[in-house]
PDB file of N, CA and C in Angstrom:
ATOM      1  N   UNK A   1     125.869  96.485 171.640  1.00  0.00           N
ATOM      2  CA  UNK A   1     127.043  96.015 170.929  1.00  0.00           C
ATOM      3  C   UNK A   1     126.624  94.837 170.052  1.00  0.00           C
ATOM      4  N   UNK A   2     126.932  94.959 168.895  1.00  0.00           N
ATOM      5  CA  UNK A   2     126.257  94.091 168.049  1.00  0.00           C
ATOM      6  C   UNK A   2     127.060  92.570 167.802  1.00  0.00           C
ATOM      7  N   UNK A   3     127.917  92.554 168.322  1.00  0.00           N
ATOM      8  CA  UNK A   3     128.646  90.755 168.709  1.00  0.00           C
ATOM      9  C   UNK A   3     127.448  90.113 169.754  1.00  0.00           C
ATOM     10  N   UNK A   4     127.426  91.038 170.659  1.00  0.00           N
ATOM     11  CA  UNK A   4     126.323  90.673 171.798  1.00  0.00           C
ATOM     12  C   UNK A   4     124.817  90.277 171.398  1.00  0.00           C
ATOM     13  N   UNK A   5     124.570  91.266 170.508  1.00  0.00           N
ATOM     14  CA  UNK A   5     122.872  90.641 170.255  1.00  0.00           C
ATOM     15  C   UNK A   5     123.465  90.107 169.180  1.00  0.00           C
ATOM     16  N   UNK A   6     123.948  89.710 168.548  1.00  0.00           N
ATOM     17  CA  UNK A   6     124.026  88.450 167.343  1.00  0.00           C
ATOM     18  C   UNK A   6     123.990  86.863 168.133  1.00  0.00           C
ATOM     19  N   UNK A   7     124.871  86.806 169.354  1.00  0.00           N
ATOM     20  CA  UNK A   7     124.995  86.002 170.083  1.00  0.00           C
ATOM     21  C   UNK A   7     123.720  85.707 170.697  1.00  0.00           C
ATOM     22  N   UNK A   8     123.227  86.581 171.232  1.00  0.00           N
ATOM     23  CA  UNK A   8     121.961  86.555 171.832  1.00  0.00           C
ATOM     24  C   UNK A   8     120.828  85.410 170.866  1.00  0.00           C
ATOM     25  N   UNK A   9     120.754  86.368 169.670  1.00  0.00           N
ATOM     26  CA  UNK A   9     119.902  85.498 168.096  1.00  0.00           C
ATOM     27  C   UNK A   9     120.293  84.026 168.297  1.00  0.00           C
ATOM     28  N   UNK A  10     121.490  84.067 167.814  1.00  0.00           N
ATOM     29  CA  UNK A  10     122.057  82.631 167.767  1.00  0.00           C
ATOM     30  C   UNK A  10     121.521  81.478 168.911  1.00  0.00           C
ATOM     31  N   UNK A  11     121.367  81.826 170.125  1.00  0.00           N
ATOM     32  CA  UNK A  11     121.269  81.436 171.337  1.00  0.00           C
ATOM     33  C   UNK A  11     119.777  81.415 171.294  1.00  0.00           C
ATOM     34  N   UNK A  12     118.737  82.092 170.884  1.00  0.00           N
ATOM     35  CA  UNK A  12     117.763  81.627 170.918  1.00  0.00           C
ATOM     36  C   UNK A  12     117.090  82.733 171.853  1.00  0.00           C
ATOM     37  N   UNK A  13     117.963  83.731 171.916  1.00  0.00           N
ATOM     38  CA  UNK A  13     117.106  84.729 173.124  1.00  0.00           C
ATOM     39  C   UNK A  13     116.688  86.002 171.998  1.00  0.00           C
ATOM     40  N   UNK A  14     115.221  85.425 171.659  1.00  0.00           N
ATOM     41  CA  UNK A  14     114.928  86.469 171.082  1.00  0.00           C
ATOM     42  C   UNK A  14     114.131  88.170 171.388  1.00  0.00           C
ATOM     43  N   UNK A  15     113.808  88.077 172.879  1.00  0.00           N
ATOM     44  CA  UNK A  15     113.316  88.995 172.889  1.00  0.00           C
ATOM     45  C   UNK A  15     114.194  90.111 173.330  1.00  0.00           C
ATOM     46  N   UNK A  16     115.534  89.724 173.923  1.00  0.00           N
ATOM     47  CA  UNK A  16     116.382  89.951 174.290  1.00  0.00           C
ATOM     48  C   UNK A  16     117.159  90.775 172.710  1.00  0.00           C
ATOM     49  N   UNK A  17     117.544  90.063 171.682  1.00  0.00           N
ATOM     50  CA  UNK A  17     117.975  90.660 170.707  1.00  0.00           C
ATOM     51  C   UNK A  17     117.375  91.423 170.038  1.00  0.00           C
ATOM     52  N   UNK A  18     115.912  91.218 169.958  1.00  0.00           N
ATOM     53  CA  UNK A  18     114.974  92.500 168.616  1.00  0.00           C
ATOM     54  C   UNK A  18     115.210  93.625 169.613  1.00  0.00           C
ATOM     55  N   UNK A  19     115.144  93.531 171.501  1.00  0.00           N
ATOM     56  CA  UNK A  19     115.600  94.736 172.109  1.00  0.00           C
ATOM     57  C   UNK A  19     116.470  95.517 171.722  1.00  0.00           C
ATOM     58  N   UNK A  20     117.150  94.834 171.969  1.00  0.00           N
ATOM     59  CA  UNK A  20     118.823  95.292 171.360  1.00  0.00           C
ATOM     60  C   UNK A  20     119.189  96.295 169.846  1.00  0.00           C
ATOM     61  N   UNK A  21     117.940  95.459 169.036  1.00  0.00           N
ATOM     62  CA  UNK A  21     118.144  95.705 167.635  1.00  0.00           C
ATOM     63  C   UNK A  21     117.515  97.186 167.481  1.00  0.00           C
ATOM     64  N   UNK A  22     116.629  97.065 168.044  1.00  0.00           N
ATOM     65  CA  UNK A  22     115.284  98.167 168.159  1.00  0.00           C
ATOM     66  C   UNK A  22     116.083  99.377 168.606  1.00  0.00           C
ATOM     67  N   UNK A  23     116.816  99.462 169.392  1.00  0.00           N
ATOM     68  CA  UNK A  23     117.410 100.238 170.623  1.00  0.00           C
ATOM     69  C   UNK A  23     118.045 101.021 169.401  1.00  0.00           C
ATOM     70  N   UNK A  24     119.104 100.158 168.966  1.00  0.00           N
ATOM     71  CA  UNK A  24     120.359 100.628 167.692  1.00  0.00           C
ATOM     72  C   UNK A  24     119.503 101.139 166.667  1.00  0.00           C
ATOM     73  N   UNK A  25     118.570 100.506 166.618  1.00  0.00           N
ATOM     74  CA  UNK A  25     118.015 101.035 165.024  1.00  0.00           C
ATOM     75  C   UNK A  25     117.129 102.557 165.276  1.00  0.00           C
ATOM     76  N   UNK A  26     117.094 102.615 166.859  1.00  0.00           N
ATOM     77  CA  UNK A  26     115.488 104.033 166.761  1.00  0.00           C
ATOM     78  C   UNK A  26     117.371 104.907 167.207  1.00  0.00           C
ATOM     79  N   UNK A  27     118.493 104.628 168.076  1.00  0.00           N
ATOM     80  CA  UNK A  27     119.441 105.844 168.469  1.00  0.00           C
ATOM     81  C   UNK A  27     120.401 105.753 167.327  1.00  0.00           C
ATOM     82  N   UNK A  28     120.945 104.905 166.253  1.00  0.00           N
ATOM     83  CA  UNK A  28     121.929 105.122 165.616  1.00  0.00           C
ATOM     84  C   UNK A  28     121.494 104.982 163.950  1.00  0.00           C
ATOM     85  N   UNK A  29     120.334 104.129 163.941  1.00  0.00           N
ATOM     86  CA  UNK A  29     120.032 103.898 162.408  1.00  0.00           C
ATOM     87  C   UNK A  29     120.811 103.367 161.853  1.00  0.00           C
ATOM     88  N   UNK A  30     121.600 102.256 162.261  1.00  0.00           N
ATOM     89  CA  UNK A  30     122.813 101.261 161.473  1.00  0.00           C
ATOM     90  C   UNK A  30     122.015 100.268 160.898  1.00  0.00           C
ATOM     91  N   UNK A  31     122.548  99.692 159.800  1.00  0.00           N
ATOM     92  CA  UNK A  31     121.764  98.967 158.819  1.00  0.00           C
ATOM     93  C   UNK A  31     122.021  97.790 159.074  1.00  0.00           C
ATOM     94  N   UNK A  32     123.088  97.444 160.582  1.00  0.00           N
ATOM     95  CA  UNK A  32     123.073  96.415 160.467  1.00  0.00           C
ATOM     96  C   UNK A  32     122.000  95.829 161.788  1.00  0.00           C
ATOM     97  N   UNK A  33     121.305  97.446 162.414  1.00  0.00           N
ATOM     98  CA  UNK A  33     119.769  96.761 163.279  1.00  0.00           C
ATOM     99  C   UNK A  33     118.907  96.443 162.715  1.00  0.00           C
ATOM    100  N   UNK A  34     118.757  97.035 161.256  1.00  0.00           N
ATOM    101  CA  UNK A  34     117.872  96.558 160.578  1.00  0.00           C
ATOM    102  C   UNK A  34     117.789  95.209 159.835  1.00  0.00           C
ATOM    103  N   UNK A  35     119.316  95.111 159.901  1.00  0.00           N
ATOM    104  CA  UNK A  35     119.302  93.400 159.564  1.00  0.00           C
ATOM    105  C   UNK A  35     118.983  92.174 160.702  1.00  0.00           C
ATOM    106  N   UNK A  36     119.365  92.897 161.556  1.00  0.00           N
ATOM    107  CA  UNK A  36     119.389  92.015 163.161  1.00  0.00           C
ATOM    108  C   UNK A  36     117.806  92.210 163.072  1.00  0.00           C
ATOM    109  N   UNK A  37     116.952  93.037 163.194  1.00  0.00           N
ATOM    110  CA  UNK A  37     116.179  93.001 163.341  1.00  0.00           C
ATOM    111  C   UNK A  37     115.044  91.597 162.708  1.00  0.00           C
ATOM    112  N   UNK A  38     115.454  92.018 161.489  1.00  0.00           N
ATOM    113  CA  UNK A  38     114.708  91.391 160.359  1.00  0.00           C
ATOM    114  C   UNK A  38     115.260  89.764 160.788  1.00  0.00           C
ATOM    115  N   UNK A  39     116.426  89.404 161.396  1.00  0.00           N
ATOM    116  CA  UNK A  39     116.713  88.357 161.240  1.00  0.00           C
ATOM    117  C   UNK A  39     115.754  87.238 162.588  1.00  0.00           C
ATOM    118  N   UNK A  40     115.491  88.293 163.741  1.00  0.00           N
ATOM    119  CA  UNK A  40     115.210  87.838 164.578  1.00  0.00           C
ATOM    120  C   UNK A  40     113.974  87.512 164.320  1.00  0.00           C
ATOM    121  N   UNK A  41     112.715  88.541 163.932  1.00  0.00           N
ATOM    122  CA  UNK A  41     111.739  87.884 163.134  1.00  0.00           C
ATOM    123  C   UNK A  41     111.680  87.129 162.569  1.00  0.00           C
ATOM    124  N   UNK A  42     112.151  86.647 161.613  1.00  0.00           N
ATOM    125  CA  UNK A  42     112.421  85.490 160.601  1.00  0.00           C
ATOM    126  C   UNK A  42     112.655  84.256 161.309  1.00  0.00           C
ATOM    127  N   UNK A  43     113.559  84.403 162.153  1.00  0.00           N
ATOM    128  CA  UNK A  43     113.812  83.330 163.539  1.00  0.00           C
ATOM    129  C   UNK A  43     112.486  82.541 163.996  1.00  0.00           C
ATOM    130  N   UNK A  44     111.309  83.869 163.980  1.00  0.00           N
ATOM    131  CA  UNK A  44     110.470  83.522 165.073  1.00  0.00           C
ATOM    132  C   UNK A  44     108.988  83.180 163.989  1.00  0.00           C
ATOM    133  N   UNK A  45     109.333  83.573 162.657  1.00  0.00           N
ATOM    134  CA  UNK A  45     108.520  83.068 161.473  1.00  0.00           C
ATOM    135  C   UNK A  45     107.657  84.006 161.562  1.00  0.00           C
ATOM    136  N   UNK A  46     108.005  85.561 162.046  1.00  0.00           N
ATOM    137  CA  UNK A  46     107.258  86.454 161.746  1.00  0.00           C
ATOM    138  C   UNK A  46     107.715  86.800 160.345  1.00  0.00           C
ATOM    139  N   UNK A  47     107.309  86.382 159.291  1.00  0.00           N
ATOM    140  CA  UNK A  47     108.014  87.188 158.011  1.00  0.00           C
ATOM    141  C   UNK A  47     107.773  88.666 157.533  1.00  0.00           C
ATOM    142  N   UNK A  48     106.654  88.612 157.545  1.00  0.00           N
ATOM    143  CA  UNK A  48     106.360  90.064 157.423  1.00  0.00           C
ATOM    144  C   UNK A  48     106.418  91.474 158.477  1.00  0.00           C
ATOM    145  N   UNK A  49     107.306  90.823 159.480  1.00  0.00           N
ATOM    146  CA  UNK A  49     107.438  91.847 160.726  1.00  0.00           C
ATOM    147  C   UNK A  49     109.216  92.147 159.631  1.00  0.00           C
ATOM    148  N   UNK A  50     109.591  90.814 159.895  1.00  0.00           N
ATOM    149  CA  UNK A  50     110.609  90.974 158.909  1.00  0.00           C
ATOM    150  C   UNK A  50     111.253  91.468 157.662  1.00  0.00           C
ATOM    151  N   UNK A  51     110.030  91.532 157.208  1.00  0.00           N
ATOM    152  CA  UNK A  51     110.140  92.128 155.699  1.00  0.00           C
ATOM    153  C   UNK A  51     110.142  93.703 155.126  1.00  0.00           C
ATOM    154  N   UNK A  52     109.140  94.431 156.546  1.00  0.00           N
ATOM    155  CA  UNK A  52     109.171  95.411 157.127  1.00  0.00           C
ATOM    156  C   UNK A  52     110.040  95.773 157.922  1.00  0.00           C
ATOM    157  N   UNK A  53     110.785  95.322 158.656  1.00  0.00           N
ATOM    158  CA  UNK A  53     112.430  95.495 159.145  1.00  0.00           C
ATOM    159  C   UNK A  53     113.248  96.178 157.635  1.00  0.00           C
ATOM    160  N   UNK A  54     113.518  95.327 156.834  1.00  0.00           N
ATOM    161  CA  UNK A  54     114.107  95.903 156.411  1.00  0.00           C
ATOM    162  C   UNK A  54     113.763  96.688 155.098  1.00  0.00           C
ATOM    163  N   UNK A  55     112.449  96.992 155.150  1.00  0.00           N
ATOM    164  CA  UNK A  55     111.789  97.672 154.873  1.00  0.00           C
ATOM    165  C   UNK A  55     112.161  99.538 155.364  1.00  0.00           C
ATOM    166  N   UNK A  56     112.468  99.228 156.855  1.00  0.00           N
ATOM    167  CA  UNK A  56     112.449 100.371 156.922  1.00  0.00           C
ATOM    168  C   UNK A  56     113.808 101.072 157.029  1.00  0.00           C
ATOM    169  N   UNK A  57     115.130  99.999 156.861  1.00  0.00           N
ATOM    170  CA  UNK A  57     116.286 100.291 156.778  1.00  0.00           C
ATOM    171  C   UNK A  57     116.695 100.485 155.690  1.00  0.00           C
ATOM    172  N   UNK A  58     116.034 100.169 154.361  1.00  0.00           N
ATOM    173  CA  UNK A  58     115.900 100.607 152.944  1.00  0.00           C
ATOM    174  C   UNK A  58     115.703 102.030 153.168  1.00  0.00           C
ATOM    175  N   UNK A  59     114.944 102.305 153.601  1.00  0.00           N
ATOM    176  CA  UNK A  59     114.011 103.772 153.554  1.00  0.00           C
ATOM    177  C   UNK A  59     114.969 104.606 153.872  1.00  0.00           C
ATOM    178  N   UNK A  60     116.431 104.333 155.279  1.00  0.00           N
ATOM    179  CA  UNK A  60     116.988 105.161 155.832  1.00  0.00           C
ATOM    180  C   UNK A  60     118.663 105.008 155.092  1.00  0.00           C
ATOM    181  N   UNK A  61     118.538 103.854 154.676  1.00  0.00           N
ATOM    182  CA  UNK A  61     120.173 103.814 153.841  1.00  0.00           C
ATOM    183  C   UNK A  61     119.595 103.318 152.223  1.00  0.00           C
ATOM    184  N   UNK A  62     118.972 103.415 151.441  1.00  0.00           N
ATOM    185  CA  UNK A  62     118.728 102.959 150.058  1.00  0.00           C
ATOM    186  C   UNK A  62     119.477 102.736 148.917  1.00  0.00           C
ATOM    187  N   UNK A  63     120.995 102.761 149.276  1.00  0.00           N
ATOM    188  CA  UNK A  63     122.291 102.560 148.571  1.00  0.00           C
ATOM    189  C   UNK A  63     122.556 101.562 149.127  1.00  0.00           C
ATOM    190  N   UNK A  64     122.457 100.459 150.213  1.00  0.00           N
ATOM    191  CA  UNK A  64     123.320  99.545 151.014  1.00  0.00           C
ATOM    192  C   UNK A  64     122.762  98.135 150.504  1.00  0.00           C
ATOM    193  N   UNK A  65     123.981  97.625 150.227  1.00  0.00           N
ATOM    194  CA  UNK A  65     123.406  96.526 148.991  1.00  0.00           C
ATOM    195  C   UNK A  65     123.230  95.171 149.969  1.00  0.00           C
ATOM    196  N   UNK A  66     123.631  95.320 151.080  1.00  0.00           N
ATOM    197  CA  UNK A  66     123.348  94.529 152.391  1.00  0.00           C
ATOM    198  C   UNK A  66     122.158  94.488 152.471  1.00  0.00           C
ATOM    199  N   UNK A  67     121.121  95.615 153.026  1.00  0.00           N
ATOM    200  CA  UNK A  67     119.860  95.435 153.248  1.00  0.00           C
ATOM    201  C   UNK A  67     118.576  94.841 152.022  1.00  0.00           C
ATOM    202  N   UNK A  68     119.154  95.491 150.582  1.00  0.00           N
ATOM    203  CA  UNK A  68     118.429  94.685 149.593  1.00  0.00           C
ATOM    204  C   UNK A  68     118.760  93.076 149.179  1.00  0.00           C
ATOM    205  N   UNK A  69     120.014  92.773 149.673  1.00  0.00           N
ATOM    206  CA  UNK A  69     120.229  91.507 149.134  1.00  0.00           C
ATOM    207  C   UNK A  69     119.356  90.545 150.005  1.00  0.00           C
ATOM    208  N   UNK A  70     119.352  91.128 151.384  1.00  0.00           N
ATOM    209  CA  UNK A  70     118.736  90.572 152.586  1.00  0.00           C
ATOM    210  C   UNK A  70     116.994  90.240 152.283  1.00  0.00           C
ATOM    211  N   UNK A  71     116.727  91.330 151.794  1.00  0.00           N
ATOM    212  CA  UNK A  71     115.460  91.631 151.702  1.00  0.00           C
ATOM    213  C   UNK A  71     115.017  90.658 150.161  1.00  0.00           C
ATOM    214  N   UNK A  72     116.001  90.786 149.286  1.00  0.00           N
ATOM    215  CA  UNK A  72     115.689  89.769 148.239  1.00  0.00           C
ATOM    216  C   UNK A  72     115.955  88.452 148.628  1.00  0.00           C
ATOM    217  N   UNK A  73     116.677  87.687 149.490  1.00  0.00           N
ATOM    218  CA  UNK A  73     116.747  86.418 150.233  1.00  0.00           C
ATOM    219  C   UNK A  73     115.764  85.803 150.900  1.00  0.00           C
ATOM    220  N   UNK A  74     114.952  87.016 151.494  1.00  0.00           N
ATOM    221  CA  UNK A  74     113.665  86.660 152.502  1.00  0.00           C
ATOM    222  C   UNK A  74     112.408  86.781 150.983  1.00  0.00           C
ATOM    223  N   UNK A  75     112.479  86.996 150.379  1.00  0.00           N
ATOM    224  CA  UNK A  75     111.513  87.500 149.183  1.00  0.00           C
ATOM    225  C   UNK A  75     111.460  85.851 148.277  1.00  0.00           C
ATOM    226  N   UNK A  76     113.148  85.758 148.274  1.00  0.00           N
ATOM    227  CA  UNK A  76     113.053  84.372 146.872  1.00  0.00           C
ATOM    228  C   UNK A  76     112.343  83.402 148.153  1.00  0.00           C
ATOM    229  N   UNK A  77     112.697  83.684 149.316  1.00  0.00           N
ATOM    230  CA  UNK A  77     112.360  82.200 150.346  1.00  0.00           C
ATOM    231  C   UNK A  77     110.459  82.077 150.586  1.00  0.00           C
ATOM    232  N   UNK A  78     110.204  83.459 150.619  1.00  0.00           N
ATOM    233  CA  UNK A  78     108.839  83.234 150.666  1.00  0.00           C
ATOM    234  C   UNK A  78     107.851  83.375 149.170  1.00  0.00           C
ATOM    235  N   UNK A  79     108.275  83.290 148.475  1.00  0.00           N
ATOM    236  CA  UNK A  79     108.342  82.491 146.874  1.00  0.00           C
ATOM    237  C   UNK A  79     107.954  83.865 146.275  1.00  0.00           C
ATOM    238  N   UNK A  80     108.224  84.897 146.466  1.00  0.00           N
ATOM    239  CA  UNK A  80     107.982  86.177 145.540  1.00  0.00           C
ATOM    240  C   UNK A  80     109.230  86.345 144.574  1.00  0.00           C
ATOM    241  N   UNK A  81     109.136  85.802 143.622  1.00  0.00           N
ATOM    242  CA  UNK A  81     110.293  85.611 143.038  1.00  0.00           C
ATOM    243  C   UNK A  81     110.817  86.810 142.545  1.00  0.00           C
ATOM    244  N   UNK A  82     109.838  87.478 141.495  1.00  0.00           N
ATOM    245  CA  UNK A  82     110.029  88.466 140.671  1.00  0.00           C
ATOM    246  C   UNK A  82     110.614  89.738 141.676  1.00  0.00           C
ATOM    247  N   UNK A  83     109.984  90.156 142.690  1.00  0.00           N
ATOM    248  CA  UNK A  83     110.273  91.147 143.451  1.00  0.00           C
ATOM    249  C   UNK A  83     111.751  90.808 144.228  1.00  0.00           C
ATOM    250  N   UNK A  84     112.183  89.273 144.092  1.00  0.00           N
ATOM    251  CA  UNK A  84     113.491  89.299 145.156  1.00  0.00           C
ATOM    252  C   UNK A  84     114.200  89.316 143.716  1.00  0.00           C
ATOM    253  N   UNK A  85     114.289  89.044 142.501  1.00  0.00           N
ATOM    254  CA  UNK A  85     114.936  89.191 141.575  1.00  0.00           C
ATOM    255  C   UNK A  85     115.211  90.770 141.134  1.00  0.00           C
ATOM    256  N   UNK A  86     114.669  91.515 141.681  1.00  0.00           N
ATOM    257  CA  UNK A  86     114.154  93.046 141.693  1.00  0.00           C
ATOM    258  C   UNK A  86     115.018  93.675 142.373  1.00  0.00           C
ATOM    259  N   UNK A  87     115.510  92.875 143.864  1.00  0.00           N
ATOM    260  CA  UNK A  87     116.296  93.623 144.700  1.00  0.00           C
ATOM    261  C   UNK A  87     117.628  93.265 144.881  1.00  0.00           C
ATOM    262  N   UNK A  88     117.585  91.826 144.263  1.00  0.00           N
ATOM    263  CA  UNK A  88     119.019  91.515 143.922  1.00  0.00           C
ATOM    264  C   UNK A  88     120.102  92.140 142.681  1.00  0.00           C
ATOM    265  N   UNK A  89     118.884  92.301 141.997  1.00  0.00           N
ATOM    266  CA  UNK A  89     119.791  93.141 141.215  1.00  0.00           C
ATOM    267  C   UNK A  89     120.030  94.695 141.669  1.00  0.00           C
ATOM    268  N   UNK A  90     119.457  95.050 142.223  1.00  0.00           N
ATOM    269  CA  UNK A  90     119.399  96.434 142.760  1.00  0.00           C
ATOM    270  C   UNK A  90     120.904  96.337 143.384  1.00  0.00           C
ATOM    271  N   UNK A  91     120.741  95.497 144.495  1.00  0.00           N
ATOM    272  CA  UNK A  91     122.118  94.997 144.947  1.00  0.00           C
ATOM    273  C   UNK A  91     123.175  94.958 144.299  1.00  0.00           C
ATOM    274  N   UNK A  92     123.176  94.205 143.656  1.00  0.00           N
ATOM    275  CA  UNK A  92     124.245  94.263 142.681  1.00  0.00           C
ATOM    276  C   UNK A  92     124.470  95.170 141.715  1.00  0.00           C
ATOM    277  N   UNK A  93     124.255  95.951 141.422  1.00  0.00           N
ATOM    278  CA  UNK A  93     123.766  96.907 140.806  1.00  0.00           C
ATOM    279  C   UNK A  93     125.008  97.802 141.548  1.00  0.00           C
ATOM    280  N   UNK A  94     124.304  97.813 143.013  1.00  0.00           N
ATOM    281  CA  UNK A  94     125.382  98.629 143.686  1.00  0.00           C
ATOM    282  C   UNK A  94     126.536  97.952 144.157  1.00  0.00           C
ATOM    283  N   UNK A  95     126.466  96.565 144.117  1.00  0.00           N
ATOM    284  CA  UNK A  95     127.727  95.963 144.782  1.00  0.00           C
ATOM    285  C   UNK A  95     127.944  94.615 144.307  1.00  0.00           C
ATOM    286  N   UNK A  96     128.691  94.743 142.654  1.00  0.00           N
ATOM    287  CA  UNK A  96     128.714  93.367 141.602  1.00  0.00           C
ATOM    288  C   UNK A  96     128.805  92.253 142.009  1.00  0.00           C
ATOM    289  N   UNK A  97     129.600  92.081 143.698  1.00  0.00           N
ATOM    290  CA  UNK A  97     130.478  90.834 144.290  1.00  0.00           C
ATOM    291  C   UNK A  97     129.687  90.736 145.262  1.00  0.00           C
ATOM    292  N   UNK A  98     128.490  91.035 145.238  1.00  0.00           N
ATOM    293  CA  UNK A  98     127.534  90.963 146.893  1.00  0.00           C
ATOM    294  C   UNK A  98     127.441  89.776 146.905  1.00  0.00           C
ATOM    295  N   UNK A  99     127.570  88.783 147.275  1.00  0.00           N
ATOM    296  CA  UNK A  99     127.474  87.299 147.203  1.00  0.00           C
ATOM    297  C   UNK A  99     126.042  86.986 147.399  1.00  0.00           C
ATOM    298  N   UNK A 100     125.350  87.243 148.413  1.00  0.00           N
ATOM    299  CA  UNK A 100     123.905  87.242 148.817  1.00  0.00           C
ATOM    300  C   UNK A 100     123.242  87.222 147.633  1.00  0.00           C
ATOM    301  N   UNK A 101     123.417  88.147 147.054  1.00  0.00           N
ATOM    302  CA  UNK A 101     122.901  89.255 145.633  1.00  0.00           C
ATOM    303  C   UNK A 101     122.999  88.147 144.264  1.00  0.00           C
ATOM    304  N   UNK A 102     123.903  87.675 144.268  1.00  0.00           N
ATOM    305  CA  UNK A 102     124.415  86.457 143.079  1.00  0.00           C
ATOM    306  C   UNK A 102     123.620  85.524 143.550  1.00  0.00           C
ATOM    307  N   UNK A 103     123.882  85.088 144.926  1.00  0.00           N
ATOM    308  CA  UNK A 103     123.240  83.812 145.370  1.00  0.00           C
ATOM    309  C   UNK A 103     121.338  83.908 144.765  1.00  0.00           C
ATOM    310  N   UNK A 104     120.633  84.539 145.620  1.00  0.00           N
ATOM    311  CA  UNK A 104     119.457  85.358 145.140  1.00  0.00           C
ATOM    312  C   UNK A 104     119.095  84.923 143.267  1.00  0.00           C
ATOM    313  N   UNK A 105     119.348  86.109 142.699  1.00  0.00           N
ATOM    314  CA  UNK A 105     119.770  86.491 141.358  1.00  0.00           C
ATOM    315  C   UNK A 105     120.382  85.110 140.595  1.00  0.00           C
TER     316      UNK A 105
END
């Protein structure tokens, strides 16, 4: 239940939540394990475990302007500019008011 492992993140129990995330993302493929996922890495300053998170939730939803805005947020932060400018617009592209996406962009 994804209130539960968000709480979990928040709280600092991370091995506990990428479980969680992992679980949802290999039985349901919701984009929002792939965000949980990616977030918990990032938590733990794995970036590129992260980046590949949602890497691979791109791959399975590639319309969801959630996972690129995400993925362009972690991109402008680890100074790849051009490529998070790449996915923000992609984002927006698909979703004008993505806030993430503006923020980014």
């Amino acid at each position: 239940d994804y209130p539960a492992l968000r709480q979990r993140l928040l709280r600092g129990n991370y091995a506990e939540a990428l479980a969680g995330y992992d679980e949802l993302a290999k039985a349901e493929k919701l984009p929002l394990a792939y965000l949980g996922q990616s977030a918990v890495h990032r938590a733990m300053g794995e970036y590129a475990k992260a980046l590949d998170a949602l890497g691979s939730g791109i791959k399975e939803h590639p319309k969801n302007p959630d996972l690129l805005a995400a993925r362009a947020d972690l991109r402008f932060a680890l100074g790849t500019w051009d490529e998070a400018t790449a996915d923000a617009a992609a984002a927006l592209k698909l979703d004008p008011n993505h806030f993430l996406a503006r923020w980014v962009s």
